[in-house]
Protein backbone atom coordinates (compact mmCIF):
# COMPACT_ATOMS: atom_id res chain seq x y z
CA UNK A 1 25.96 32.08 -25.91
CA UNK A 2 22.44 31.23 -27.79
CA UNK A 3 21.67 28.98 -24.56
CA UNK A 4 22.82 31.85 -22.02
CA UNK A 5 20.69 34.41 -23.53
CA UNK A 6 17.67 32.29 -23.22
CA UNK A 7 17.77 31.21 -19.95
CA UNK A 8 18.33 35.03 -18.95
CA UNK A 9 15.40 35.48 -20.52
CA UNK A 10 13.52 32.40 -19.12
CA UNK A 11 14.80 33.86 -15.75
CA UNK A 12 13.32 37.12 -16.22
CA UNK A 13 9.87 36.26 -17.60
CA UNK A 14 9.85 33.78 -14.11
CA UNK A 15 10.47 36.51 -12.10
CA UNK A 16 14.25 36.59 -11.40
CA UNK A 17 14.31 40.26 -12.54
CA UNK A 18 14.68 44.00 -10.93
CA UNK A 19 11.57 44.69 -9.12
CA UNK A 20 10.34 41.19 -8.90
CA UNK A 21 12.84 39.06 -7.54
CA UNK A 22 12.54 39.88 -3.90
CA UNK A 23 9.31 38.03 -4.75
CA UNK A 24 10.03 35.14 -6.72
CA UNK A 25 12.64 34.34 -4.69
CA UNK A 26 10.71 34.35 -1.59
CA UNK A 27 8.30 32.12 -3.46
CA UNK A 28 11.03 29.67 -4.31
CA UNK A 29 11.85 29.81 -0.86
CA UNK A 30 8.45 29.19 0.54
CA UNK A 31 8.38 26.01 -1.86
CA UNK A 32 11.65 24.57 -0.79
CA UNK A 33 10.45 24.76 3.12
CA UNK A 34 6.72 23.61 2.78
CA UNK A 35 8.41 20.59 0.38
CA UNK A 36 11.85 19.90 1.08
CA UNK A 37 11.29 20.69 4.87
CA UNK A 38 8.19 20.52 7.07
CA UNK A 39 6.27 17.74 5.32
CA UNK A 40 9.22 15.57 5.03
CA UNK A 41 10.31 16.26 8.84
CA UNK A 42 6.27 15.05 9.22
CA UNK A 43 6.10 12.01 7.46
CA UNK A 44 9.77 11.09 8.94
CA UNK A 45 10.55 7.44 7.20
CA UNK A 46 7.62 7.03 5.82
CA UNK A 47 8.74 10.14 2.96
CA UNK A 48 11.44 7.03 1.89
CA UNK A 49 8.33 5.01 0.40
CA UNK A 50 8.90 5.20 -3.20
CA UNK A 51 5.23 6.47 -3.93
CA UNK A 52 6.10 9.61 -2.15
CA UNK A 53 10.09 10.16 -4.14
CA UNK A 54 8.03 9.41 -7.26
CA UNK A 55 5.61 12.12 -7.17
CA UNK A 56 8.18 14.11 -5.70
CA UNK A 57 10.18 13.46 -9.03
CA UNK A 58 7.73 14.23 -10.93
CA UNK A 59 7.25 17.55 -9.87
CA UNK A 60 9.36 18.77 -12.65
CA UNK A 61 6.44 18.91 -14.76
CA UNK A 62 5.07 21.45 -12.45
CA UNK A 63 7.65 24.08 -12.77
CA UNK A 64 8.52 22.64 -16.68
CA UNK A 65 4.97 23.68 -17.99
CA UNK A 66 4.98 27.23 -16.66
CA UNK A 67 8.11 28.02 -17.81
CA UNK A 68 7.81 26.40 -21.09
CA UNK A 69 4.47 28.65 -22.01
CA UNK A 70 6.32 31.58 -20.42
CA UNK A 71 9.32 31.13 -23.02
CA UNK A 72 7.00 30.77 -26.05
CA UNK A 73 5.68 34.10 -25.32
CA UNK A 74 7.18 35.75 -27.94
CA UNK A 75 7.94 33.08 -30.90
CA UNK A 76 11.57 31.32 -31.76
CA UNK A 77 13.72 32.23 -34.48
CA UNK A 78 14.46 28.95 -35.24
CA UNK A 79 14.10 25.42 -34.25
CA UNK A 80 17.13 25.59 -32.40
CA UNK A 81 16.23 27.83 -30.52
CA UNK A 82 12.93 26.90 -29.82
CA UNK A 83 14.56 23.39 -28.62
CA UNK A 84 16.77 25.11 -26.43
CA UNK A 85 13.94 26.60 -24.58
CA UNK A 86 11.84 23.44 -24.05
CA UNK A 87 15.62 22.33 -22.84
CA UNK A 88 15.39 25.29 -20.21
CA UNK A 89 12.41 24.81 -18.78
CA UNK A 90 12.68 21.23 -18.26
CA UNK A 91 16.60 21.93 -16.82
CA UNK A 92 14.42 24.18 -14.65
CA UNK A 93 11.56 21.73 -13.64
CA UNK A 94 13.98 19.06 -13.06
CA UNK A 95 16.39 21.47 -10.54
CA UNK A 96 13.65 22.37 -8.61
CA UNK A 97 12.01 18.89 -8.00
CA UNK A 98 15.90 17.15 -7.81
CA UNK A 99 16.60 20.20 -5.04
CA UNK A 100 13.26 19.74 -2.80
CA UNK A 101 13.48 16.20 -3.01
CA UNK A 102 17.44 16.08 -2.14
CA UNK A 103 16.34 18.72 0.79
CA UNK A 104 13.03 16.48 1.91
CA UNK A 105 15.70 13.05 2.41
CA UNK A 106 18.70 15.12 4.08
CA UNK A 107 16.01 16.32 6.75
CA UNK A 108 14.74 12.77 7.12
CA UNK A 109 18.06 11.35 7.53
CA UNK A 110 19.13 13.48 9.92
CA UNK A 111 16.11 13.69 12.22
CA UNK A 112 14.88 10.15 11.98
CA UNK A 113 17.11 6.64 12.66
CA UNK A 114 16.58 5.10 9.20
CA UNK A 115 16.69 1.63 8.88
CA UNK A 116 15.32 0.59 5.29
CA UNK A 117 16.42 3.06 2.86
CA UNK A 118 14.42 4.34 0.01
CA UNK A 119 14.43 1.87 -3.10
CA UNK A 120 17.05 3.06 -5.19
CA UNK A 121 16.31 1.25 -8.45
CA UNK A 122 12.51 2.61 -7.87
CA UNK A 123 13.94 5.99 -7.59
CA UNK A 124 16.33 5.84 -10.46
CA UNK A 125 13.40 4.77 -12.80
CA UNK A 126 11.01 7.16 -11.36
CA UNK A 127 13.49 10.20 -11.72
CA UNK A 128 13.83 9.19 -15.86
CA UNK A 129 10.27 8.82 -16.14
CA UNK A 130 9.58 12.39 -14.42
CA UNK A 131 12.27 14.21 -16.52
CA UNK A 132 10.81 12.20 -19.86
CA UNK A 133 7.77 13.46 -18.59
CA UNK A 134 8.40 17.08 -18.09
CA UNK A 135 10.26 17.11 -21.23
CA UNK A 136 7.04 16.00 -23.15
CA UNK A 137 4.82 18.21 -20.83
CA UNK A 138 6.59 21.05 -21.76
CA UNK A 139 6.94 20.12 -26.01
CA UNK A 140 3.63 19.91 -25.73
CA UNK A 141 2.71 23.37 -24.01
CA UNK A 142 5.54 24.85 -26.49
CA UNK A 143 3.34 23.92 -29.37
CA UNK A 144 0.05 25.00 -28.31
CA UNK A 145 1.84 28.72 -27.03
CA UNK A 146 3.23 28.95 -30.18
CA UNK A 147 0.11 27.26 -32.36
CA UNK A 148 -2.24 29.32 -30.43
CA UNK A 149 -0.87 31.88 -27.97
CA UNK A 150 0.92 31.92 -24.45
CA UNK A 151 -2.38 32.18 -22.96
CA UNK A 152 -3.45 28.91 -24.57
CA UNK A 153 -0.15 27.18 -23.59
CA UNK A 154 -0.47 28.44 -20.06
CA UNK A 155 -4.29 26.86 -19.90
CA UNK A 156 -3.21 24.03 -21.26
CA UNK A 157 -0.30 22.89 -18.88
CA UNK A 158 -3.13 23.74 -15.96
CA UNK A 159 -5.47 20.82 -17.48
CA UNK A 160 -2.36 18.81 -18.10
CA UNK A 161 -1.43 19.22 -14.15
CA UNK A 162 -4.95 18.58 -13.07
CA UNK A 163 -5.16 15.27 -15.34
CA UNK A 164 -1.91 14.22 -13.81
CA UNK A 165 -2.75 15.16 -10.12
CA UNK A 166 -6.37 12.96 -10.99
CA UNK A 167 -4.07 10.13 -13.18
CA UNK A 168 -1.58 10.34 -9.50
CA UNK A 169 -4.79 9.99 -6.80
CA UNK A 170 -6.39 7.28 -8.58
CA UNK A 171 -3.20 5.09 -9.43
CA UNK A 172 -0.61 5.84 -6.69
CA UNK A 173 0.40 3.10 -5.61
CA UNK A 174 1.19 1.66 -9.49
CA UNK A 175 3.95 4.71 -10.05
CA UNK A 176 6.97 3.29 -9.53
CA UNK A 177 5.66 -0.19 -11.46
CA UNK A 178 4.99 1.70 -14.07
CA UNK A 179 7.85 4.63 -14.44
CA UNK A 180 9.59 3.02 -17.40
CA UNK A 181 6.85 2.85 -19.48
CA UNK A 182 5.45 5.88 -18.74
CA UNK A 183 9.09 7.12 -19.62
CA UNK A 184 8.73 5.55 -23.11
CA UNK A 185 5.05 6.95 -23.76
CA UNK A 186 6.88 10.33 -22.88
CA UNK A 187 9.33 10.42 -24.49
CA UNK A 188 7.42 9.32 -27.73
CA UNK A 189 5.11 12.24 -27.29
CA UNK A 190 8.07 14.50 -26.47
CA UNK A 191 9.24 13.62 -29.84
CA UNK A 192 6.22 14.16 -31.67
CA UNK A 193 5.05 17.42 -30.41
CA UNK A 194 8.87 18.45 -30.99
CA UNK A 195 8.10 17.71 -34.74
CA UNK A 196 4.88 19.52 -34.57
CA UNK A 197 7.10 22.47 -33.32
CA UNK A 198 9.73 22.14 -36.32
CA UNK A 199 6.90 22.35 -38.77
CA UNK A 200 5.49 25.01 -37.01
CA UNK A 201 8.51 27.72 -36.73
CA UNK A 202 9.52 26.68 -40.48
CA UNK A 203 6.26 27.59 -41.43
CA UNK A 204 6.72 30.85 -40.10
């Protein structure tokens, strides 16, 4: 019931709420067609290299971070539940990057004669690394909301995106050689700004 409560809440603060979801939805929407549709019908086969999937993955972070500064707007009542919102906003980050992606390959492989699939052991390692990722993303922007103040987490998971996007445009190519480890890294920062967040609602 704890969980259902927050992701009502998560929901609403994201826009999914009376007077606003016309909105968000239509912004959702907008997302899934640029994404999942017309720039996947325009690279045809070439949207199967596993650069491309990769980053596509890894789009969780960019919906994970929001939401995770959004949800530490108002402060936890306990560590539970503050893990259950990090939990929600990466559920949230992965759904929509697992959705666009899943959307971007049907429309691929049913306008295009594929020969070479996409590399499926590439993709399996680049979809743990990019929900490892989001999950430490959005620990870390959990802290610093709750440390500092939404605003602060909010700013922070904008410089977080930007060093990624610069980290993605300088190393493409290395992505899928390197999604394991940069699956470990996360998830040892995941657990360390989690532990930052215990001490930080039990000092409360």
């Amino acid at each position: 019931m704890e969980a259902t409560s927050e992701a009502r809440q998560l929901l609403g603060r994201l826009g999914f709420r009376q007077g606003t979801w016309l909105r968000c939805t239509l912004l959702h929407a907008a997302l899934l067609i640029a994404f999942g549709f017309l720039l996947p019908y325009e690279k045809g086969p070439d949207f199967l290299d596993a650069v491309i999937l990769g980053a596509y993955l890894c789009l969780s972070v960019v919906f994970a971070a929001p939401a995770a500064a959004e949800s530490f707007a108002s402060p936890p009542g306990t560590f539970q539940v503050a893990v259950v919102r990090v939990l929600l906003s990466v559920l949230y980050g992965t759904l929509m990057s697992f959705s666009i992606l899943v959307a971007g390959m049907a429309v691929v492989y049913t306008t295009r004669v594929i020969v070479v699939g996409p590399d499926l052991r590439a993709l399996a390692e680049s979809a743990v690394f990019a929900v490892m990722l989001a999950l430490a993303v959005a620990s870390v922007v959990a802290w610093i909301s709750l440390r500092y103040s939404a605003g602060a987490g909010k700013g922070s998971a904008r410089v977080i995106f930007m060093g990624l996007l610069l980290l993605f445009f300088l190393n493409a190519r290395r992505l899928p050689d390197v999604a394991l480890m940069g699956a470990a890294l996360s998830a040892m920062c995941a657990m360390g700004s989690l532990l930052l967040l215990l001490r930080k609602v039990q000092a409360r």
